[in-house]
PDB file of N, CA and C in Angstrom:
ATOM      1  N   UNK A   1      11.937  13.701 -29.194  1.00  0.00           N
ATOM      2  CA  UNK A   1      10.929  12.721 -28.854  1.00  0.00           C
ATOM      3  C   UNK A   1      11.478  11.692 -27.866  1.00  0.00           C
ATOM      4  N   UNK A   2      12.634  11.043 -27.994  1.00  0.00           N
ATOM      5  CA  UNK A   2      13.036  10.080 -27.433  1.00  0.00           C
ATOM      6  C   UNK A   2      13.422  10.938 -25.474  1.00  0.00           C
ATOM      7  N   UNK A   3      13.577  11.816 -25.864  1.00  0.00           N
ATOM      8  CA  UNK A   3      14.167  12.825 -24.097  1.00  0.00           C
ATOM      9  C   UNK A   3      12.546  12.858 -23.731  1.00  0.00           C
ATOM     10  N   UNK A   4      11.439  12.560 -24.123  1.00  0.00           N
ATOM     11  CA  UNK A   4      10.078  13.341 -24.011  1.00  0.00           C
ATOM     12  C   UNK A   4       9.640  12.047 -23.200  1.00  0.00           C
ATOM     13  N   UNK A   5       9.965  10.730 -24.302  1.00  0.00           N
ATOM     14  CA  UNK A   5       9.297   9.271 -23.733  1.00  0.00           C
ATOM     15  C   UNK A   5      10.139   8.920 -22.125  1.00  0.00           C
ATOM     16  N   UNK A   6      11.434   9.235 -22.407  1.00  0.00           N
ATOM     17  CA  UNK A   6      12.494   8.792 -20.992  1.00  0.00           C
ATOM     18  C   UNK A   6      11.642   9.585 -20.214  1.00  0.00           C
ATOM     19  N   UNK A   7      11.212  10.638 -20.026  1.00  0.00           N
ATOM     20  CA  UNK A   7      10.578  11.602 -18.965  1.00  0.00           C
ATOM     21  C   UNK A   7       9.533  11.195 -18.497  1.00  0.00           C
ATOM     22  N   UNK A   8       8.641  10.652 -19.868  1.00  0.00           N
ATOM     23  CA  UNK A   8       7.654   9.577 -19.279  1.00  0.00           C
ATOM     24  C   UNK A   8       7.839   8.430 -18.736  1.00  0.00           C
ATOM     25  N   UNK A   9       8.695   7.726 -19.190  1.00  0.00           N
ATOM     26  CA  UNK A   9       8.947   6.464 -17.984  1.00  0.00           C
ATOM     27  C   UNK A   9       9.098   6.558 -16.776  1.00  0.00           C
ATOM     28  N   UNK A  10      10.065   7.658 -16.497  1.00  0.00           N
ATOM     29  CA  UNK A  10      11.182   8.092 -15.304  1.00  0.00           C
ATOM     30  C   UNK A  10       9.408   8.696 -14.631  1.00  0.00           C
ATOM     31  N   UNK A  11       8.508   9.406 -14.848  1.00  0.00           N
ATOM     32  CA  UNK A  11       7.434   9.675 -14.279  1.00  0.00           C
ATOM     33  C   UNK A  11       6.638   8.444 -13.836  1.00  0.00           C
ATOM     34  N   UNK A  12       6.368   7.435 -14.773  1.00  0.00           N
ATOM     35  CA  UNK A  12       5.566   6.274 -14.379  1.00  0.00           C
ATOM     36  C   UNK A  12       6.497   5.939 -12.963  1.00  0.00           C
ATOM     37  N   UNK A  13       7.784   5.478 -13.651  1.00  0.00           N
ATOM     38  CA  UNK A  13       8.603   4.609 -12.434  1.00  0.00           C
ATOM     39  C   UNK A  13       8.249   5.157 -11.243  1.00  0.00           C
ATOM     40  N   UNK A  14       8.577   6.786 -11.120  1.00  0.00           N
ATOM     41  CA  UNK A  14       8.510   7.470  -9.720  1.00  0.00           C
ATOM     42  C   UNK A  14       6.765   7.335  -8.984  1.00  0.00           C
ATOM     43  N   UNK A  15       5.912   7.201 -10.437  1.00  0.00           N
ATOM     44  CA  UNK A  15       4.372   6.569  -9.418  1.00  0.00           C
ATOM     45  C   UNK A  15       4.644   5.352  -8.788  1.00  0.00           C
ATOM     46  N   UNK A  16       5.332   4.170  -9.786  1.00  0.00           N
ATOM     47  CA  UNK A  16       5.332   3.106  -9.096  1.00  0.00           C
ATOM     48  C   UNK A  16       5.518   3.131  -7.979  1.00  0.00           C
ATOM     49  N   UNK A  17       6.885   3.249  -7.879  1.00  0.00           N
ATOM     50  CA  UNK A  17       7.710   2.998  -6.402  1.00  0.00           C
ATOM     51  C   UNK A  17       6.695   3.700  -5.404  1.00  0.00           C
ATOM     52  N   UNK A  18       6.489   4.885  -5.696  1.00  0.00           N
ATOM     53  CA  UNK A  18       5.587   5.809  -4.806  1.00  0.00           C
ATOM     54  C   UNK A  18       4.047   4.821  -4.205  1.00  0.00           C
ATOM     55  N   UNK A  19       3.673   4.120  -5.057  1.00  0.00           N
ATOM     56  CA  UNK A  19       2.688   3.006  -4.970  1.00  0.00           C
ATOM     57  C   UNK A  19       3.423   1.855  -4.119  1.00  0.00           C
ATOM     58  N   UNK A  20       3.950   1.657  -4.361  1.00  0.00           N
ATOM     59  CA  UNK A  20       4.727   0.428  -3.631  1.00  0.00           C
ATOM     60  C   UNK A  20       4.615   0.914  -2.284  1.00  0.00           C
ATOM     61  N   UNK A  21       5.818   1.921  -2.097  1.00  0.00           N
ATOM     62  CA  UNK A  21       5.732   2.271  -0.730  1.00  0.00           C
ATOM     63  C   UNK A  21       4.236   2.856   0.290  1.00  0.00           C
ATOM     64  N   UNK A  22       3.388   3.016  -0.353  1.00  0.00           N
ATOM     65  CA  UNK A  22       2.166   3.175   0.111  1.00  0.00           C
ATOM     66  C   UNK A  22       2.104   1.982   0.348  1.00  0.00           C
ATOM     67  N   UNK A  23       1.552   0.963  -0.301  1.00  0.00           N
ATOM     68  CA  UNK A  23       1.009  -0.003   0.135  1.00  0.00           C
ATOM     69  C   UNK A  23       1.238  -1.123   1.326  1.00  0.00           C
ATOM     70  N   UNK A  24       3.150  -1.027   1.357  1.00  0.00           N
ATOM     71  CA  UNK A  24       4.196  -0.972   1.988  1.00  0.00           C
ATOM     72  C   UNK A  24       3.713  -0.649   3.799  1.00  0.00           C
ATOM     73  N   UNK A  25       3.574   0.681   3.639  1.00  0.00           N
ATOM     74  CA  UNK A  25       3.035   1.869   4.816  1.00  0.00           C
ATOM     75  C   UNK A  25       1.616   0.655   5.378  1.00  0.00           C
ATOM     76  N   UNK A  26       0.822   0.589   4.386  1.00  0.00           N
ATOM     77  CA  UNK A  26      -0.508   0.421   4.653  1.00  0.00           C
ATOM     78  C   UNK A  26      -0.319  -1.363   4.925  1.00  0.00           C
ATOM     79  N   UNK A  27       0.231  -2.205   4.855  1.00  0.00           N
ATOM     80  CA  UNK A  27       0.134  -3.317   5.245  1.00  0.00           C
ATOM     81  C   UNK A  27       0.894  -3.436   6.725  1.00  0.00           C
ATOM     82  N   UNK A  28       2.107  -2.824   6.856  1.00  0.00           N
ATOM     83  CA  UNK A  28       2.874  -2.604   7.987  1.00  0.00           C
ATOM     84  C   UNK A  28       1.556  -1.882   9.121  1.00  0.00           C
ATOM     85  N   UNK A  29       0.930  -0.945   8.875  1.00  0.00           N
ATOM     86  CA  UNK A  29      -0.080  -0.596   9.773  1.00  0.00           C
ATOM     87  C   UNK A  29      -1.425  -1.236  10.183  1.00  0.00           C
ATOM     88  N   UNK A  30      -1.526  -2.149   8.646  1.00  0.00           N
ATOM     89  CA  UNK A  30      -2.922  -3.570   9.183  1.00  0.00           C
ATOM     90  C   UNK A  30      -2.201  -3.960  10.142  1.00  0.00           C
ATOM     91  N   UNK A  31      -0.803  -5.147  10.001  1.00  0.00           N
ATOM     92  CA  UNK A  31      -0.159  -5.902  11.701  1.00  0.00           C
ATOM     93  C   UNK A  31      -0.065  -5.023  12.481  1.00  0.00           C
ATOM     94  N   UNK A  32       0.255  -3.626  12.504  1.00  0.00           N
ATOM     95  CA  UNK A  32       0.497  -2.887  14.002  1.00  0.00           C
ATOM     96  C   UNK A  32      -0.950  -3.059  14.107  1.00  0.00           C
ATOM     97  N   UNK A  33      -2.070  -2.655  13.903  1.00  0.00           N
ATOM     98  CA  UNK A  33      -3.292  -2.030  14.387  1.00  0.00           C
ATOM     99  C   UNK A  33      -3.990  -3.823  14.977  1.00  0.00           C
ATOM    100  N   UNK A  34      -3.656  -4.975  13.898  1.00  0.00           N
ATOM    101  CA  UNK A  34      -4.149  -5.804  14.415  1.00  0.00           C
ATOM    102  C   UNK A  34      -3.793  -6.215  15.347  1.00  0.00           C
ATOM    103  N   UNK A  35      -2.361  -6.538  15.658  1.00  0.00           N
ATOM    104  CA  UNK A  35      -1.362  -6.817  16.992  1.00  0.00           C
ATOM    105  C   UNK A  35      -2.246  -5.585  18.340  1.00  0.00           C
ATOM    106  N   UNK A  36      -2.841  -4.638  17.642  1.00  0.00           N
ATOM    107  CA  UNK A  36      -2.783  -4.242  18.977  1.00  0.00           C
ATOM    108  C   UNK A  36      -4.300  -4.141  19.487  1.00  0.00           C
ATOM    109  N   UNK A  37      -4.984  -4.802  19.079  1.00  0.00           N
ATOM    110  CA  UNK A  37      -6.073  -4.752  18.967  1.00  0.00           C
ATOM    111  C   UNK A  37      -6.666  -6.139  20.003  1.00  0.00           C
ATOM    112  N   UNK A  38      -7.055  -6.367  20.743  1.00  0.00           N
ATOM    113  CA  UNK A  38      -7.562  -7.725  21.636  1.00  0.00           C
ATOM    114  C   UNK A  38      -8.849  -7.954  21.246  1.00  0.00           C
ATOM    115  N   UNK A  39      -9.702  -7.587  20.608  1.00  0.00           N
ATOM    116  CA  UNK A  39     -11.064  -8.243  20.450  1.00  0.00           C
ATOM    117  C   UNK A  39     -10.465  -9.009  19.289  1.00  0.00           C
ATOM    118  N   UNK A  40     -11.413  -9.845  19.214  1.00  0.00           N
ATOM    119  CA  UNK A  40     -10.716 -10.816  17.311  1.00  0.00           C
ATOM    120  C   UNK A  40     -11.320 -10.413  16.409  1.00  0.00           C
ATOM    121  N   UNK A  41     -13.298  -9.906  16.292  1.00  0.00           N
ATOM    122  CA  UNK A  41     -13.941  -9.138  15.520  1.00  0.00           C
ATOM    123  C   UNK A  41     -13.102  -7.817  15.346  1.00  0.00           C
ATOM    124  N   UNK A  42     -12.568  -6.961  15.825  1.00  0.00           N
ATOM    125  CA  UNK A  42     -11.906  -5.908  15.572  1.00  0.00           C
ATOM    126  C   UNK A  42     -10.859  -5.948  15.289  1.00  0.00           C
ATOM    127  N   UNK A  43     -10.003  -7.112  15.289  1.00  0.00           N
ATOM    128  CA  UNK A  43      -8.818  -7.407  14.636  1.00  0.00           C
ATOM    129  C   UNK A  43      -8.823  -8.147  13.052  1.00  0.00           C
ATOM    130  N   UNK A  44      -9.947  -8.524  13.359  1.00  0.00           N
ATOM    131  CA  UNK A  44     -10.509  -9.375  11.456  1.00  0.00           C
ATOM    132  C   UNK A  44     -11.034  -8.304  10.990  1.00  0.00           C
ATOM    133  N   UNK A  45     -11.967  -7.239  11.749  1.00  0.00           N
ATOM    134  CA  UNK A  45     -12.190  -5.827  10.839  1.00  0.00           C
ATOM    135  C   UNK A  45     -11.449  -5.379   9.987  1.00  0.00           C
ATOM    136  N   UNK A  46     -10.445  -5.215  10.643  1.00  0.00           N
ATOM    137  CA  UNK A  46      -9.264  -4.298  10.525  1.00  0.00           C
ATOM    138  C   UNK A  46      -8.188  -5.218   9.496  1.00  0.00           C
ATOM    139  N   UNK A  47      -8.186  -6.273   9.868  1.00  0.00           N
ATOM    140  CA  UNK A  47      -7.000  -6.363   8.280  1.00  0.00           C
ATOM    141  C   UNK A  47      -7.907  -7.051   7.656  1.00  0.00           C
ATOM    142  N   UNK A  48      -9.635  -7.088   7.684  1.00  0.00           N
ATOM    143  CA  UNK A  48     -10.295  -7.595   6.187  1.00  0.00           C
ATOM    144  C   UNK A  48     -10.254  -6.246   5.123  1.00  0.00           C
ATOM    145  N   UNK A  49     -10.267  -4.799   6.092  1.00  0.00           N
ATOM    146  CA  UNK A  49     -10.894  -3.835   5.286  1.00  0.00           C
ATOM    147  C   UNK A  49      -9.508  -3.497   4.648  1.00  0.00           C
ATOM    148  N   UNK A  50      -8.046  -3.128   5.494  1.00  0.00           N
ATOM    149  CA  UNK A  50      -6.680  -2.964   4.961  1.00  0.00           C
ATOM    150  C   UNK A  50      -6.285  -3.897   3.691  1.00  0.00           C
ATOM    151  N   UNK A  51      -6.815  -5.530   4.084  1.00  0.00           N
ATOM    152  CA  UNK A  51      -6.398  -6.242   3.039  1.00  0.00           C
ATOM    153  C   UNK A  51      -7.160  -6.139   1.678  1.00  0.00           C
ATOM    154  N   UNK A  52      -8.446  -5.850   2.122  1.00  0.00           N
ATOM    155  CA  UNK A  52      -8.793  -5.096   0.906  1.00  0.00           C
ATOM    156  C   UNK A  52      -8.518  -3.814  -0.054  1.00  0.00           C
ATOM    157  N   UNK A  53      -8.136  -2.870   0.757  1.00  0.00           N
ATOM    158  CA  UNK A  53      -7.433  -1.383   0.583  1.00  0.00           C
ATOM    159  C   UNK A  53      -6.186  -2.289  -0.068  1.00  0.00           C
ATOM    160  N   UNK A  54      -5.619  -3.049  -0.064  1.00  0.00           N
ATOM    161  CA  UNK A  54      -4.274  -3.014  -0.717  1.00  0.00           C
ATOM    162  C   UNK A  54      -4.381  -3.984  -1.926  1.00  0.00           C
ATOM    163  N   UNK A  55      -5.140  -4.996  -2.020  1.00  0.00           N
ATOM    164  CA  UNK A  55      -5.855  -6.069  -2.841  1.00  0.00           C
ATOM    165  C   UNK A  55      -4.846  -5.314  -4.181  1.00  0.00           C
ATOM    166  N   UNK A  56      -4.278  -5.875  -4.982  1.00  0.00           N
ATOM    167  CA  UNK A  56      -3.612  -5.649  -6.442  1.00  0.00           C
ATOM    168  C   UNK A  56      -4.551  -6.066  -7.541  1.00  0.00           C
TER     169      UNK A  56
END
């Protein structure tokens, strides 16, 4: 039982991190896309909808 629960943690942990680094990915690509973006409506698009996509 106890080798069964470690397997389950060691599984959660590996979603976490795996979550992390997504979100990670996905905020790093709101500033690229907004930085590159010159309208200001299409730059507030773009990291209202990302900042929402990542919202905790």
């Amino acid at each position: 039982r106890d080798s069964h629960e470690r397997g389950d943690n060691r599984e959660r942990a590996a979603m976490a991190l795996a979550a992390i680094g997504s979100l990670s990915a996905i905020a790093g690509l709101k500033e690229v896309l907004a930085a590159e973006s010159e309208d200001p409506a299409i730059r507030s698009s773009i990291t209202g909808a990302l900042g929402r996509a990542t919202a905790l």
